[in-house]
C-alpha atoms as a PDB file:
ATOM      1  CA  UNK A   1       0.000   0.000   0.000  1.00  0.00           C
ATOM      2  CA  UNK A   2       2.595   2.615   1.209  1.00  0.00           C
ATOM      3  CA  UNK A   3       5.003   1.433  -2.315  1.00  0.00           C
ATOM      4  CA  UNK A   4       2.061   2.033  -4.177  1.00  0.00           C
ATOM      5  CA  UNK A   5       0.764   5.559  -2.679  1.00  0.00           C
ATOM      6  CA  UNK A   6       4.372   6.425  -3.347  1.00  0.00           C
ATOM      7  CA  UNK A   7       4.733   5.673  -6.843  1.00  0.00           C
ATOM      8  CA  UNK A   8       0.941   7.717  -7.495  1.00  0.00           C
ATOM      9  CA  UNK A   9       2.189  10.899  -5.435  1.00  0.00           C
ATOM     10  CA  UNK A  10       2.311  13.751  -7.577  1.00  0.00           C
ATOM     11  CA  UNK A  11       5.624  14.792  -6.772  1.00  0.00           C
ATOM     12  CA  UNK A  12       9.391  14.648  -9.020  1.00  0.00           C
ATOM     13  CA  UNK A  13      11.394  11.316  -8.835  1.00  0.00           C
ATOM     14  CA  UNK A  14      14.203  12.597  -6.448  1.00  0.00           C
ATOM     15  CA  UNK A  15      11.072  13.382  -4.093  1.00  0.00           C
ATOM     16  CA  UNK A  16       9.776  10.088  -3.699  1.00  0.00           C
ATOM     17  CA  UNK A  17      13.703   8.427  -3.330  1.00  0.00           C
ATOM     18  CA  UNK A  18      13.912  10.472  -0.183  1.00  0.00           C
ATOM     19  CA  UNK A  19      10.629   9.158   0.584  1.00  0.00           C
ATOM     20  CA  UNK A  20      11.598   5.739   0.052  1.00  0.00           C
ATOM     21  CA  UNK A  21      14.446   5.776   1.964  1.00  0.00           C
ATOM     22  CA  UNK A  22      12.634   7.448   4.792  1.00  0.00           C
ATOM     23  CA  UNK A  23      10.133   4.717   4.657  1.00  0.00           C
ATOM     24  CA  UNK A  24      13.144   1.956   4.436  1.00  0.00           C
ATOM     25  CA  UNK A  25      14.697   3.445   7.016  1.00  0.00           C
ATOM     26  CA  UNK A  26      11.512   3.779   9.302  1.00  0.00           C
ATOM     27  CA  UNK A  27      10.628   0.430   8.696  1.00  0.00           C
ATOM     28  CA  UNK A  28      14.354  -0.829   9.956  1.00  0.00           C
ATOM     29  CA  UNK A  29      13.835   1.328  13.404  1.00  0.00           C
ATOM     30  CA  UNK A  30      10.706  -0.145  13.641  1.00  0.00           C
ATOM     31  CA  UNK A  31      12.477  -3.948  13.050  1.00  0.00           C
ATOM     32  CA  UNK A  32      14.865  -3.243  15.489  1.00  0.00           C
ATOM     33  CA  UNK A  33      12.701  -1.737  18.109  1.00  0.00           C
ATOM     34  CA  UNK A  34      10.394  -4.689  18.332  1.00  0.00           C
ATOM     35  CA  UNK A  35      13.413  -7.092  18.147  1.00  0.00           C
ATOM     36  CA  UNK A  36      14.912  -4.873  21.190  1.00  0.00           C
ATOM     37  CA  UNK A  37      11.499  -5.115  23.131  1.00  0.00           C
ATOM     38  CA  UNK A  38      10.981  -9.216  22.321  1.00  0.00           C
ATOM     39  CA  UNK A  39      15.046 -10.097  23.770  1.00  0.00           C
ATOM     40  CA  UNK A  40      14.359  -7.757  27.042  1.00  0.00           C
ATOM     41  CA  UNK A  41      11.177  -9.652  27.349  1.00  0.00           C
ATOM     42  CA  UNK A  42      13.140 -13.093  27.099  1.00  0.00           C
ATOM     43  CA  UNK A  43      15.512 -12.171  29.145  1.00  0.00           C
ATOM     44  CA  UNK A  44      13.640 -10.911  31.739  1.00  0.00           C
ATOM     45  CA  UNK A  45      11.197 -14.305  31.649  1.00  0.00           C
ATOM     46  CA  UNK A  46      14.906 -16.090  31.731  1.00  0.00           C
ATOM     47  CA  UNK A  47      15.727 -14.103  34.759  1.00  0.00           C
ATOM     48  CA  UNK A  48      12.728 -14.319  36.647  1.00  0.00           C
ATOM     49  CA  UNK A  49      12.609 -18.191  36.291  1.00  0.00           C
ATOM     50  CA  UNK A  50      16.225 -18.348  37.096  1.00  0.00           C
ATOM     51  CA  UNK A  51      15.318 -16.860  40.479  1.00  0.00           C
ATOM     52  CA  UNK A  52      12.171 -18.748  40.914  1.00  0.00           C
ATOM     53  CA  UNK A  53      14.646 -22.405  40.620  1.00  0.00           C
ATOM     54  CA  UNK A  54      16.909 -20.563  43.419  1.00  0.00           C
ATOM     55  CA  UNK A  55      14.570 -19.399  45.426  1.00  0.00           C
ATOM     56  CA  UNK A  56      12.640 -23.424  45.243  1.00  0.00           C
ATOM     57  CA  UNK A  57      16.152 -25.021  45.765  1.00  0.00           C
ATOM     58  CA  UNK A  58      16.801 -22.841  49.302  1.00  0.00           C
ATOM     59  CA  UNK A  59      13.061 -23.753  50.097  1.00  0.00           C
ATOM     60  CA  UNK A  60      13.838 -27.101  49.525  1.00  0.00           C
ATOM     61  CA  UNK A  61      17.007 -27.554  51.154  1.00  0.00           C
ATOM     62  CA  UNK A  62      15.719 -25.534  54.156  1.00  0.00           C
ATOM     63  CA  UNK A  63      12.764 -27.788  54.914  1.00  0.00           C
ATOM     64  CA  UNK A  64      15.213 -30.495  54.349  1.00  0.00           C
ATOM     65  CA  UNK A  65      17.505 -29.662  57.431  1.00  0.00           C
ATOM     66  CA  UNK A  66      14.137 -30.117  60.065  1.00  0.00           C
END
């Protein structure tokens, strides 16, 4: 849709480069940002479970020792 509305704008050729590389160049910030957003999810689901088998394995060991 956006390539198309692009290529029908009634503006000169040079125009619409800058345009496309505007658009290329918002759509690879927009790649990146949701590819930023997805590994600080991960990680923080990695952490958070990491802490979770700790926190279990002291809880074991503590009721354990009784």
């Amino acid at each position: 849709m956006l390539g198309l509305s692009l290529s029908l704008a009634p503006v000169d050729l040079s125009t619409k480069g800058y345009w496309a590389m505007d658009i290329r160049l918002l759509t690879g910030s927009l790649v990146n940002l949701v590819k930023y957003r997805t590994d600080e999810r991960i990680a923080a689901e990695t952490t958070a479970k990491i802490e979770k088998a700790r926190n279990d394995k002291l809880i074991r060991e503590y009721v354990g020792k009784e």
